[in-house]
Protein backbone atom coordinates (compact mmCIF):
# COMPACT_ATOMS: atom_id res chain seq x y z
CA UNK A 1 -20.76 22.75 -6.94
CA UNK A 2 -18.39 20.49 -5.54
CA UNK A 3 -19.35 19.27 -2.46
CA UNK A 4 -16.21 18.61 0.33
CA UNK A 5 -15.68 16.90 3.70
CA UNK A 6 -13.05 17.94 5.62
CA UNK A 7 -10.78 15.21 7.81
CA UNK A 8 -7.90 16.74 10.01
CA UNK A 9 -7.26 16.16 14.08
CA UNK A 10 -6.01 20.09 13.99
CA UNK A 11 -8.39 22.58 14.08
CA UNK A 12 -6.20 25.75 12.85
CA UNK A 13 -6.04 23.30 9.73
CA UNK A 14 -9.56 23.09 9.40
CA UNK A 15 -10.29 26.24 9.66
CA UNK A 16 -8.02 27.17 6.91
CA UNK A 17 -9.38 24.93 4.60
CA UNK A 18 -13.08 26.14 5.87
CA UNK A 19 -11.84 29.74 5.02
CA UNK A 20 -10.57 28.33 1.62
CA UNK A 21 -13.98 26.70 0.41
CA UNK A 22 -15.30 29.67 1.25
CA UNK A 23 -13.83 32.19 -1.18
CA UNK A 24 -13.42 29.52 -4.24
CA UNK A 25 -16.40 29.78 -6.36
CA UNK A 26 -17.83 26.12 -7.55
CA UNK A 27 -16.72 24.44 -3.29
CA UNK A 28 -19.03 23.99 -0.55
CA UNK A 29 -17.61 22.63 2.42
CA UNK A 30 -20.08 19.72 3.91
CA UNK A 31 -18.42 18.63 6.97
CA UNK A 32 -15.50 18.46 9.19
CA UNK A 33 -14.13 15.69 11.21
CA UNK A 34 -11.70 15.32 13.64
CA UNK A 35 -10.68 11.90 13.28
CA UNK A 36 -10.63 8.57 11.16
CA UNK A 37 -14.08 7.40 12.25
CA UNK A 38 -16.03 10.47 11.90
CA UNK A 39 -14.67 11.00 8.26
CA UNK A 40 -16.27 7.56 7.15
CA UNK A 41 -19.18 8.50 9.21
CA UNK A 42 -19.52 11.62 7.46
CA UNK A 43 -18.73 10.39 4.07
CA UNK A 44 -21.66 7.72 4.02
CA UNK A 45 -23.59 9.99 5.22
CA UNK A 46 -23.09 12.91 3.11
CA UNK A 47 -21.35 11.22 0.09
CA UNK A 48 -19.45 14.13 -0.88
CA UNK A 49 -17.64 14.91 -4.16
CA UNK A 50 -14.42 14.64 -2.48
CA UNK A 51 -13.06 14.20 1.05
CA UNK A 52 -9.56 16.12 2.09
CA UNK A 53 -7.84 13.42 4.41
CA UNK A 54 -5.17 14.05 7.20
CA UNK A 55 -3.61 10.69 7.58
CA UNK A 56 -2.06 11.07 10.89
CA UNK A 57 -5.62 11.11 13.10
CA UNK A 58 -6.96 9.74 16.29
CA UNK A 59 -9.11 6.66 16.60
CA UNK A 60 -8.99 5.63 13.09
CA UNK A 61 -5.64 6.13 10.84
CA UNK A 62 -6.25 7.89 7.33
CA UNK A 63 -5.04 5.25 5.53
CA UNK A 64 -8.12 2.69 6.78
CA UNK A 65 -10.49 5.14 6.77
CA UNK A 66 -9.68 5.88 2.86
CA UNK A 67 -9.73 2.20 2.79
CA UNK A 68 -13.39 2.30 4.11
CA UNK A 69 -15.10 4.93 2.13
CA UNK A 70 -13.95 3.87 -1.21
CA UNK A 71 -15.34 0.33 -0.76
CA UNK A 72 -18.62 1.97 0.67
CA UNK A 73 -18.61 5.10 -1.40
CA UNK A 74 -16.51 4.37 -4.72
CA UNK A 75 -17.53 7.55 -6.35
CA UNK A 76 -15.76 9.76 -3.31
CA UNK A 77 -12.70 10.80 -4.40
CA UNK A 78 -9.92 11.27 -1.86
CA UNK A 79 -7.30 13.88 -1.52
CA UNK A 80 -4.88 12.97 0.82
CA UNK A 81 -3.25 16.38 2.77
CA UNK A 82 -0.55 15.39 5.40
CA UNK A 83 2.74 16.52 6.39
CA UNK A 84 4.18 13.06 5.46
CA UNK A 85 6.03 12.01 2.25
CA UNK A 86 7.96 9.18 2.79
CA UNK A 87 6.84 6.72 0.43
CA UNK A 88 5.60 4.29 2.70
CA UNK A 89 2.80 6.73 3.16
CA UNK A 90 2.20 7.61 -0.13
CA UNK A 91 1.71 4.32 -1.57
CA UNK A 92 -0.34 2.72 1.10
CA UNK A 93 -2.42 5.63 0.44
CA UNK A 94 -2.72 4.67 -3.29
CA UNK A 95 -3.29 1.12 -2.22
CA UNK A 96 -5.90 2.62 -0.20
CA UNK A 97 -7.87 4.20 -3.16
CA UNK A 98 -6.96 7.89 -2.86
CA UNK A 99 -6.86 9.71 -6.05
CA UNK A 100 -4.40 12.65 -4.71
CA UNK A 101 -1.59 13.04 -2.40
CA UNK A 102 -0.09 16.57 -1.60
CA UNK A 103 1.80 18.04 1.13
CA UNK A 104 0.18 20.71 3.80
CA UNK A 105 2.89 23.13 2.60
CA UNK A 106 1.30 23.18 -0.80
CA UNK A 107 0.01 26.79 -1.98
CA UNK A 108 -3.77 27.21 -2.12
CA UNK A 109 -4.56 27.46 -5.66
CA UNK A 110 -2.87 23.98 -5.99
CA UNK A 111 -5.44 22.29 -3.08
CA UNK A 112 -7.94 24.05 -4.60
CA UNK A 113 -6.82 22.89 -7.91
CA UNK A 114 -6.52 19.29 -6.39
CA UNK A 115 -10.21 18.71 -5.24
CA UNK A 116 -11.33 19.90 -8.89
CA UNK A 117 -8.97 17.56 -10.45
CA UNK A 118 -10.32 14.61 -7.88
CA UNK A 119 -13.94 15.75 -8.41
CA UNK A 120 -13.79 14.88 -11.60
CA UNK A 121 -11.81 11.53 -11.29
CA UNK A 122 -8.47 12.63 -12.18
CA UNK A 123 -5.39 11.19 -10.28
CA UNK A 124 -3.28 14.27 -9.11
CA UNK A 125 0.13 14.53 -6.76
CA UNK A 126 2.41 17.33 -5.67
CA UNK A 127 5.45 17.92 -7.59
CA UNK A 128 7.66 16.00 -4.53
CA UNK A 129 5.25 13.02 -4.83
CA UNK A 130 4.74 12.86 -8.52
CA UNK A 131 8.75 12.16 -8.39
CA UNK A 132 8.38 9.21 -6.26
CA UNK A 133 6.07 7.90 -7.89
CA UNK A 134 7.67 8.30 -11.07
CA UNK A 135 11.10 7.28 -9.43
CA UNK A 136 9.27 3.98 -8.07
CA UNK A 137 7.25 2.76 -11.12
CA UNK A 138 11.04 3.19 -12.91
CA UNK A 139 12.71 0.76 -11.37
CA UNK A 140 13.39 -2.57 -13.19
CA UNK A 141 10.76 -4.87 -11.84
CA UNK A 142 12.39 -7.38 -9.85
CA UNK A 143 12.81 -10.75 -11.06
CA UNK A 144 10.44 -13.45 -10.01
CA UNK A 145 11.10 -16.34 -7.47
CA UNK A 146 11.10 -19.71 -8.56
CA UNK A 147 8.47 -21.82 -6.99
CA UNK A 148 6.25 -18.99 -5.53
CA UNK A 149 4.21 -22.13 -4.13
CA UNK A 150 6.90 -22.73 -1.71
CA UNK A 151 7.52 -20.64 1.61
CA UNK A 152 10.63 -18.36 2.31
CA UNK A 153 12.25 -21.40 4.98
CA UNK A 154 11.16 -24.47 1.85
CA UNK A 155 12.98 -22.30 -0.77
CA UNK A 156 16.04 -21.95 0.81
CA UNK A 157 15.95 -25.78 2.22
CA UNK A 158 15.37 -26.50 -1.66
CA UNK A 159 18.40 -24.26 -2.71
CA UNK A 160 20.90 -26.41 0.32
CA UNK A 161 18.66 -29.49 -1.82
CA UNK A 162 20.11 -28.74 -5.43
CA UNK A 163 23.42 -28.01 -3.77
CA UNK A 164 23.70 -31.83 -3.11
CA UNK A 165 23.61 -30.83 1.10
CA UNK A 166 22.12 -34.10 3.05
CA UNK A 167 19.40 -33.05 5.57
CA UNK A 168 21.70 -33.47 7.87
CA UNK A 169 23.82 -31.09 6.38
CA UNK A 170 20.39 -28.67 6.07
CA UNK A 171 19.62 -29.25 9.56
CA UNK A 172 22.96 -27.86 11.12
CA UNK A 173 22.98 -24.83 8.42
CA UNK A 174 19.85 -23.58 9.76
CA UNK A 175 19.95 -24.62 13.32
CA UNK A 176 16.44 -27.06 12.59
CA UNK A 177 16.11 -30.41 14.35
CA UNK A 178 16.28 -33.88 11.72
CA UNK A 179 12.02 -34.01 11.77
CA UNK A 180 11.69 -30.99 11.06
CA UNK A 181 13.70 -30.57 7.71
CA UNK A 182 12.17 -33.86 6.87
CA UNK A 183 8.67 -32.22 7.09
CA UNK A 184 10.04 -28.95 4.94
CA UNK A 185 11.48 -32.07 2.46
CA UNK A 186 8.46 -33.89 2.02
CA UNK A 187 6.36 -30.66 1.36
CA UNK A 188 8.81 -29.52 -0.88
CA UNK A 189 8.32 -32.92 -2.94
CA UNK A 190 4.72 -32.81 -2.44
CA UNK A 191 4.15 -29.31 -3.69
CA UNK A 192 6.67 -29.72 -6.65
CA UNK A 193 5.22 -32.98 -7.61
CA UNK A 194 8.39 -34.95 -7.85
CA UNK A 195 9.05 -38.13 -6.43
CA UNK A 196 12.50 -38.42 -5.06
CA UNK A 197 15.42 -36.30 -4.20
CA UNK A 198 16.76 -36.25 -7.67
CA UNK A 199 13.94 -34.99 -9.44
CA UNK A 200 13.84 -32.28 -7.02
CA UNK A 201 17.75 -31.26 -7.80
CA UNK A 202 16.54 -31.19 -11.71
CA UNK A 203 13.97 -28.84 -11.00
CA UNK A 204 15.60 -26.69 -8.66
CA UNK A 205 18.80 -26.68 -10.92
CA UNK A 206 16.61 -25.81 -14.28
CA UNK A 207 14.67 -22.70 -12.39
CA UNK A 208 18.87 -21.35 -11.26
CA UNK A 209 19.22 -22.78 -7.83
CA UNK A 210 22.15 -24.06 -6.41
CA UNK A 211 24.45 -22.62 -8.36
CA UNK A 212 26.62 -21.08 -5.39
């Protein structure tokens, strides 16, 4: 028997998946909540097989409470059910820890489906969402930045650095007053271990800055 806790802020939703757990042999629905912080509530309290999570809720986002019961409950598997597919969504869901993403307009034998598959620690998406995530892990992985050590504002000051640009010249390209470049030069230096100026253009130029 696969035990299920309910999380959606609508109750004709509820009550659909209430009806739902009702006729499918092997799923007993364990609780319902209406919002964020009654689904952790109810999870650590009932540690259900699975939780079906809304995302969109009051009081506590689905997203952070996801977040919560899989670092307090790590065997609960979540299946995320929302109207929302953009893939801002879907990935900080993953991020979260939920196992399954599908849409609300998904047919009943494939939620039903779902929680079995998440039950037994399977990862499982809708057709629409296995696509972006498919079209996402596909993309050529960007290259990395030099100098990760550095901040955004040091890199760029360093790239103005290997073009041969004075702090002077630095300052008026970014609008920054003469101290405060000098600061952004010295930590530069300091963090790339070099002594002077010069060593800092040999760097820079050997990692492909200041080329433009």
């Amino acid at each position: 028997m696969i035990r299920v806790v309910v999380a959606d802020d609508h109750p004709l939703f509820r009550d659909g998946l209430r009806t739902l757990t009702s006729l499918e042999e092997g799923l007993e629905l364990v609780g319902e909540a209406a919002n964020g912080a009654d689904a952790v509530a109810l999870a650590l309290e009932l540690d259900p097989d699975v939780v079906v999570m809304d995302l969109h809720m009051p009081d506590l986002n689905g997203i952070e409470a996801t977040r919560r019961i899989v670092e307090a409950r790590p065997g609960v598997g979540i299946l995320v059910l929302t109207m929302f597919e953009d893939d801002d969504s879907v990935f900080a869901a993953m991020r979260a820890g939920a196992r399954g993403y599908l849409l609300k307009g998904a047919r009943h034998d494939d939620v039903v489906r779902a929680i079995q598959s998440v039950a037994r620690g399977d990862a499982i998406f809708g057709p629409s969402i296995a696509a972006r995530v498919i079209d996402f892990f596909s993309r050529p992985a960007a290259p990395p930045q030099p100098f990760p050590e550095l901040t955004a504002r040091e890199r760029e000051i360093l790239e103005l650095i290997a073009q041969g640009r004075s702090n002077t010249e630095i300052a008026g390209h970014f609008v920054l007053s003469p101290k405060t470049v000098r600061n952004n030069v010295s930590s530069i230096f300091t963090k790339l271990r070099v002594a002077d100026r010069a060593q800092a253009i040999v760097r820079a130029r050997e990692a492909g800055l200041g080329r433009a």
